[in-house]
Protein backbone atom coordinates (compact mmCIF):
# COMPACT_ATOMS: atom_id res chain seq x y z
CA UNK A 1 16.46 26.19 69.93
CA UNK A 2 16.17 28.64 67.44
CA UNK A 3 19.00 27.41 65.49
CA UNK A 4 18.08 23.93 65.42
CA UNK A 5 14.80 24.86 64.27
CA UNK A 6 16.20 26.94 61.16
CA UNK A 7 18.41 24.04 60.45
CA UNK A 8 15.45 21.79 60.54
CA UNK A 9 13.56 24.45 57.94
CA UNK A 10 16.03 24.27 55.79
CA UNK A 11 16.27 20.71 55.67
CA UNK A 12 12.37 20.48 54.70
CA UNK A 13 12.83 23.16 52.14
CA UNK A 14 15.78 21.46 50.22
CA UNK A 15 13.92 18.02 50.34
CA UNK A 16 10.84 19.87 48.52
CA UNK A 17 13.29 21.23 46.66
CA UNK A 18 14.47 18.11 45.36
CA UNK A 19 10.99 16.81 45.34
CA UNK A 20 9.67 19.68 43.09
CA UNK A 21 12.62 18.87 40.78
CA UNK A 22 12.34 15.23 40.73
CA UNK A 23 8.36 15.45 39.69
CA UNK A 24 9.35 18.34 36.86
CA UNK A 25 11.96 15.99 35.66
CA UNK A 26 9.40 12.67 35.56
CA UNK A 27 7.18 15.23 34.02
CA UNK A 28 9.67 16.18 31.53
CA UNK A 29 10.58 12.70 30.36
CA UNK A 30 6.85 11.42 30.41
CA UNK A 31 6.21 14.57 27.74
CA UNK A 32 9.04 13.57 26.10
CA UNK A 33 7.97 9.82 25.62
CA UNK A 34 4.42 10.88 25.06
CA UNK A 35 5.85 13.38 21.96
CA UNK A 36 8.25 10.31 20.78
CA UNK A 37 5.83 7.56 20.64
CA UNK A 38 3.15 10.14 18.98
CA UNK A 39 5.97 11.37 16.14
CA UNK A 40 6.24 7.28 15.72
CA UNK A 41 2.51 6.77 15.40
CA UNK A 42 2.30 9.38 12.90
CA UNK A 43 5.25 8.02 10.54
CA UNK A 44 3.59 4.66 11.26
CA UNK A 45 0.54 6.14 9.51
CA UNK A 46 2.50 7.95 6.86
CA UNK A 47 4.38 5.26 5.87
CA UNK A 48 1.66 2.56 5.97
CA UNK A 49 0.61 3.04 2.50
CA UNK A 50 4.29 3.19 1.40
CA UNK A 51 4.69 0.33 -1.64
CA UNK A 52 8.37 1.22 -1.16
CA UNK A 53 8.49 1.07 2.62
CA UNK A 54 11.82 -0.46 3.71
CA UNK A 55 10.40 -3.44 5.64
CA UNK A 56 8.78 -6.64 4.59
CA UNK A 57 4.91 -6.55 4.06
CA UNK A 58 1.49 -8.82 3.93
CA UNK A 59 -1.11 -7.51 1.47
CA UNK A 60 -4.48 -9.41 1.18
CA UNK A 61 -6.51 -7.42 -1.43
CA UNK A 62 -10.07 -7.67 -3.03
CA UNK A 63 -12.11 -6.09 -5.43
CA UNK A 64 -15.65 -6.74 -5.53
CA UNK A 65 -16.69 -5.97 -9.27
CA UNK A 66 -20.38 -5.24 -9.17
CA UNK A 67 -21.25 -4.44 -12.96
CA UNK A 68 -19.10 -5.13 -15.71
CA UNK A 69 -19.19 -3.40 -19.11
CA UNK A 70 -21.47 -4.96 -21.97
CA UNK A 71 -21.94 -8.06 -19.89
CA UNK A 72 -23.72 -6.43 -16.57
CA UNK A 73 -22.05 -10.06 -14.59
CA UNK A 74 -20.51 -9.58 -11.30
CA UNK A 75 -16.73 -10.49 -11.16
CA UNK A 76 -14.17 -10.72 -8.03
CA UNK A 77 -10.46 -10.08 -8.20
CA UNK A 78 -8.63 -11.15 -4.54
CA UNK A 79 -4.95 -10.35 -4.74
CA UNK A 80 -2.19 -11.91 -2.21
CA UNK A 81 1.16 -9.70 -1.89
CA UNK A 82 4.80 -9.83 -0.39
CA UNK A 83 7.28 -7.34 -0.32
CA UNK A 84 10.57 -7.71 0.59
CA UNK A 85 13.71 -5.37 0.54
CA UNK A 86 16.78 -6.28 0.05
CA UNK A 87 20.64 -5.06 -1.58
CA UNK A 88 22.77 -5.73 -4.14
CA UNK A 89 26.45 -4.38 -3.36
CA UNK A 90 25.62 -1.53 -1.55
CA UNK A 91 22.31 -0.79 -3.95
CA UNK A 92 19.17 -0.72 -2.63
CA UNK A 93 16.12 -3.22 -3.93
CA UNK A 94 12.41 -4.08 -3.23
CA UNK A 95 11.07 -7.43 -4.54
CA UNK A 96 7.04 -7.01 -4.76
CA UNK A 97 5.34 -10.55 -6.07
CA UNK A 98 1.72 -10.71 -6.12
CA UNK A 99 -1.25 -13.57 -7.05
CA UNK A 100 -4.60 -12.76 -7.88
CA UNK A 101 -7.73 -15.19 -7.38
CA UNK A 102 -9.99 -14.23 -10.22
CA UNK A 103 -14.26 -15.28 -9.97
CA UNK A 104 -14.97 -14.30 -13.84
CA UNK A 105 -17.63 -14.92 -16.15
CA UNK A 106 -16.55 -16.88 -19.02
CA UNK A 107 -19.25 -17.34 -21.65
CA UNK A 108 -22.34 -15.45 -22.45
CA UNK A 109 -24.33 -17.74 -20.07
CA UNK A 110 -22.77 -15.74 -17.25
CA UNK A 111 -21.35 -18.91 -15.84
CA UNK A 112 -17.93 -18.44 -13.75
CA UNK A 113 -14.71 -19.98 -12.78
CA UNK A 114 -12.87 -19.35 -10.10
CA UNK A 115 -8.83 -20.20 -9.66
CA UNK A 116 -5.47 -18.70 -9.63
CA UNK A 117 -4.55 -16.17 -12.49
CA UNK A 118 -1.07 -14.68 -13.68
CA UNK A 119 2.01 -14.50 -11.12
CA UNK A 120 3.30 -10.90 -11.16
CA UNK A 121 6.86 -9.87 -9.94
CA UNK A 122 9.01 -6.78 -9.99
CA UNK A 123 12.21 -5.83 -8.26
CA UNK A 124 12.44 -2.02 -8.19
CA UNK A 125 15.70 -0.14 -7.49
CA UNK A 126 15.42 2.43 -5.19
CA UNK A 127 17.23 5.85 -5.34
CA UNK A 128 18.60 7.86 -2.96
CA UNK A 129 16.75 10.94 -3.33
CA UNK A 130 18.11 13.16 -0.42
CA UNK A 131 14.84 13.22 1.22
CA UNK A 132 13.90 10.53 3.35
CA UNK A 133 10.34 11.50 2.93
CA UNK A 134 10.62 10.94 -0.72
CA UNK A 135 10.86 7.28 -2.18
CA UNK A 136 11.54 6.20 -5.95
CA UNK A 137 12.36 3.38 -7.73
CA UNK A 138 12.13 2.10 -11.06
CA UNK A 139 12.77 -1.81 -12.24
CA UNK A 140 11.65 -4.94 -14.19
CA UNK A 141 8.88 -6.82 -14.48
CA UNK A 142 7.72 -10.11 -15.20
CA UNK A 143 4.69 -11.63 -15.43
CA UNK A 144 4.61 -15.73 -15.42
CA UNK A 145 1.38 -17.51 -17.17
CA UNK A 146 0.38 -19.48 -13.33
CA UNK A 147 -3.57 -19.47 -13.85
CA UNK A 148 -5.62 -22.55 -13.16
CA UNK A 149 -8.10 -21.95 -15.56
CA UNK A 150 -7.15 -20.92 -19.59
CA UNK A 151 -10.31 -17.97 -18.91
CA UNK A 152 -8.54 -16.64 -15.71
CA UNK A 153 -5.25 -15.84 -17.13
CA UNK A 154 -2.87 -14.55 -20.41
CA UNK A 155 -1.17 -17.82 -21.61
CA UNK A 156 1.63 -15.62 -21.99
CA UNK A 157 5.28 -14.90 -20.63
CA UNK A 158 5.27 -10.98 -20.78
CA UNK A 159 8.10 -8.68 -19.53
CA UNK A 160 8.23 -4.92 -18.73
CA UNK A 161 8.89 -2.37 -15.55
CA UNK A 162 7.49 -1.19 -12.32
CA UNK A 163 7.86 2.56 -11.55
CA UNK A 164 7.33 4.10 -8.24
CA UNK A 165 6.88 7.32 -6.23
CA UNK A 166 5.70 8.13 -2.49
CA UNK A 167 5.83 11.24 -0.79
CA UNK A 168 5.76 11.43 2.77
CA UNK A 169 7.44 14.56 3.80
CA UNK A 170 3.93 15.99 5.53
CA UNK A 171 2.62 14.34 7.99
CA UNK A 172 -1.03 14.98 6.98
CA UNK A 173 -1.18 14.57 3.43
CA UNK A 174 0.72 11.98 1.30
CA UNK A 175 1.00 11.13 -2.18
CA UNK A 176 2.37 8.88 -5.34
CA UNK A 177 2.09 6.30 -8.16
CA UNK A 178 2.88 3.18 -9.35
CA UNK A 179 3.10 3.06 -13.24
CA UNK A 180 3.37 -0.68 -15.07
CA UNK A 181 3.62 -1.53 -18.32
CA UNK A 182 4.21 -5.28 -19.81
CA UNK A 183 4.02 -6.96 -22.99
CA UNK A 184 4.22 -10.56 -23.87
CA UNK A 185 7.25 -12.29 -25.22
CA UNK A 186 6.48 -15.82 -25.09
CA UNK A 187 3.31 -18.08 -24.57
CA UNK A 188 0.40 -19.86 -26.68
CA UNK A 189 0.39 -18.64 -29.81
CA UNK A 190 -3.59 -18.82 -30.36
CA UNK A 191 -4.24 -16.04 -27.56
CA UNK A 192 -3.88 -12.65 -27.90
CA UNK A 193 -0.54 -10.87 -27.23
CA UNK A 194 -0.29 -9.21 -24.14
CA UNK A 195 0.62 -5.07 -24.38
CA UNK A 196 -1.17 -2.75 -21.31
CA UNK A 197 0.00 -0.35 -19.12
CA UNK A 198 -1.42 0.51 -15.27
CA UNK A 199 -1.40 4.10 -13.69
CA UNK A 200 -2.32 3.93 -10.38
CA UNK A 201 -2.25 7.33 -8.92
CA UNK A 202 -2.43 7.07 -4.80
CA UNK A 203 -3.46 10.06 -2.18
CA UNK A 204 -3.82 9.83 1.95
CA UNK A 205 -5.34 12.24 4.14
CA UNK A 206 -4.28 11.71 7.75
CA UNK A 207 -7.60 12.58 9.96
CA UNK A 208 -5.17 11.86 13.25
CA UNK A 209 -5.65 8.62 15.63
CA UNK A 210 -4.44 6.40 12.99
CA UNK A 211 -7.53 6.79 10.95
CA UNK A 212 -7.12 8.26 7.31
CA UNK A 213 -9.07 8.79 3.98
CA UNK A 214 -7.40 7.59 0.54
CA UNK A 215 -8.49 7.42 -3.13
CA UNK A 216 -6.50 4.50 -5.04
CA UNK A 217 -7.58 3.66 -8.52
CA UNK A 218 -6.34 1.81 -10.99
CA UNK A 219 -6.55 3.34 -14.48
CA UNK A 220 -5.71 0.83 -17.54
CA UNK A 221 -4.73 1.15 -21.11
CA UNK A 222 -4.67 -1.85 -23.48
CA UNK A 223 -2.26 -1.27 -26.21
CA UNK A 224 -3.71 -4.36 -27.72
CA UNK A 225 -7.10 -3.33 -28.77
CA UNK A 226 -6.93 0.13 -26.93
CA UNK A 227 -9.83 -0.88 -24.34
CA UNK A 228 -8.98 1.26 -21.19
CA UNK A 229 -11.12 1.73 -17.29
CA UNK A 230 -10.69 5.06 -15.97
CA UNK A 231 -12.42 4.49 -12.38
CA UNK A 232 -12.09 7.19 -9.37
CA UNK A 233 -12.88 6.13 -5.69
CA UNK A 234 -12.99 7.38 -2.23
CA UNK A 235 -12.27 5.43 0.74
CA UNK A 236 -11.20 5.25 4.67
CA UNK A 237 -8.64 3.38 6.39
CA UNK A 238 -7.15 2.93 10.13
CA UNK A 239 -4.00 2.43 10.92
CA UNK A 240 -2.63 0.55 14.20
CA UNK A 241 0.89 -0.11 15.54
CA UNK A 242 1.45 -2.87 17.95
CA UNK A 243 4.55 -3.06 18.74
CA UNK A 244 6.87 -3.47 15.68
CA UNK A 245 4.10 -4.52 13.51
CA UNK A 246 1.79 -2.28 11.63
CA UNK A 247 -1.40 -2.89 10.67
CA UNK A 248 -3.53 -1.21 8.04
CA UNK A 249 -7.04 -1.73 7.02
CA UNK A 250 -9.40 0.57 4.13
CA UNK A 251 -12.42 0.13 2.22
CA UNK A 252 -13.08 1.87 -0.84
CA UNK A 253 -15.74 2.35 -3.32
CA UNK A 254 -14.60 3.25 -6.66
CA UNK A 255 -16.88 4.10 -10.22
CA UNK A 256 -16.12 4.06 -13.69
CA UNK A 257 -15.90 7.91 -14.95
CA UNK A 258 -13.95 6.55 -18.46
CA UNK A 259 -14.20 2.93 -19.90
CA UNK A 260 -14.44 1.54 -23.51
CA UNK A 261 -14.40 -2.30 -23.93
CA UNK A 262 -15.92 -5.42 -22.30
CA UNK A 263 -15.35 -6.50 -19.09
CA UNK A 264 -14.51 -3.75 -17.53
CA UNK A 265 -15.40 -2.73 -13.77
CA UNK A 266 -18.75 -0.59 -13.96
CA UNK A 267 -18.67 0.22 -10.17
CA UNK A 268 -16.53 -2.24 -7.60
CA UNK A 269 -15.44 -2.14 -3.90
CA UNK A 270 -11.91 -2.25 -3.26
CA UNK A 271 -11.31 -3.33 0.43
CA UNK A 272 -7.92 -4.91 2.19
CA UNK A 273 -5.89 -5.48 5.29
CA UNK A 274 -1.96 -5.27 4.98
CA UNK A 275 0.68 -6.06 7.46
CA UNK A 276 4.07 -4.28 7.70
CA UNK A 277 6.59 -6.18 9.83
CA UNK A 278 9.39 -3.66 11.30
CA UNK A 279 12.68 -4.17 12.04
């Protein structure tokens, strides 16, 4: 009797035995997914803002110009953009093309036209820096004269290159440009030539969640008649991942702390939603 019952013990005490190990292991490997899918969440939100991100991406883009320079007339600039990698031999490539949808003023009467303004496409070449956190590419640029209206666009063929940085090595904090310069080669020869470059210095704080706060300006020089908008701005954004899609969407306001011409953006509201398709 006493035998069987010790044999019966011991049965019970290797089944919860191999109980207590199966619920550490399920507890092991839900951790483990838990700590996978958050690592993915955060280079999700990392690499949202990437312009170099290797995967195709939707950008839908406005700025609402409240106040421009010597006119005080409201203006709106709506971008559309696509980006799409791709190779060349065994080199590396983005292809970024982007259309604006300008509201302008275009007499002294403040009255406006709206319409399509200058096509805008460069391929940048991307190196291999040795740090996947760390993306950079340089390329050309080309700039076709597609506007609807003669007011909402150049008239001119112009020609330059697209140069790009994004740092994503921490988690929390990234950082970059995008640098453009163009000038105009071909065209109508009664408008103005075409010779400006665009800094646009970009910084993201990662506040965890998917949410985020970023400062995105665009600061322009025109070689032309040296007119230049120095504005600063300080947004939020959220981030969310469904799936193999990533969604991003911000609002930020942005002032003028440096300007000198017409027509420049007093104070404006830069706002988007962009779409990054995985593979």
């Amino acid at each position: 009797m006493t035998k069987t019952t010790n044999t019966a013990r011991t049965g019970r005490v290797r089944r919860s035995a191999r109980g207590t190990k199966s619920l550490l292991a399920g507890l092991m490997m839900g951790l483990l997914a838990n700590s996978a899918s958050a690592e993915e969440a955060h280079n999700a939100a990392a690499q949202a803002n990437n312009p170099l991100a290797n995967m195709k991406s939707f950008s839908f883009q406005n700025y609402f110009i409240g106040e421009l320079t010597e006119s005080e007339e409201s203006a709106n600039q709506f971008w559309m953009r696509y980006a799409q990698p791709f190779s060349i031999g065994e080199s590396n490539w983005l292809l970024r093309a982007s259309l604006p949808v300008y509201t302008l003023p275009v007499d002294a009467a403040g009255t406006k036209d709206s319409g399509l303004s200058d096509l805008n496409v460069f391929a940048s070449y991307l190196f291999d820096t040795g740090n996947p956190g760390v993306s950079f590419g340089v390329g050309p640029l080309l700039t076709a004269p597609t506007a609807s209206e003669d007011e909402l666009g150049s008239e001119k063929w112009s020609g330059g290159f697209a140069n790009v940085l994004f740092n994503a090595t921490s988690p929390k904090f990234q950082y970059g440009y995008l640098l453009t310069w163009q000038h105009s080669f071909a065209g109508d020869d009664d408008r103005d030539d075409v010779n400006a470059a665009v800094f646009q210095p970009f910084a993201f704080y990662q506040l965890g969640g998917g949410t985020y706060l970023r400062s995105v300006p665009s600061w322009l020089y025109n070689f032309e008649n040296d007119s230049y908008s120095v504005p600063l701005g300080l947004g939020i954004g959220q981030v969310i991942k469904q799936g193999k899609t990533v969604y991003n969407i911000y609002v930020e306001p942005q002032v003028s702390v440096a300007d000198d011409g017409p027509n420049q953006p007093d104070w404006q509201i830069f706002f988007g939603f962009n779409i990054q398709l995985m593979d």
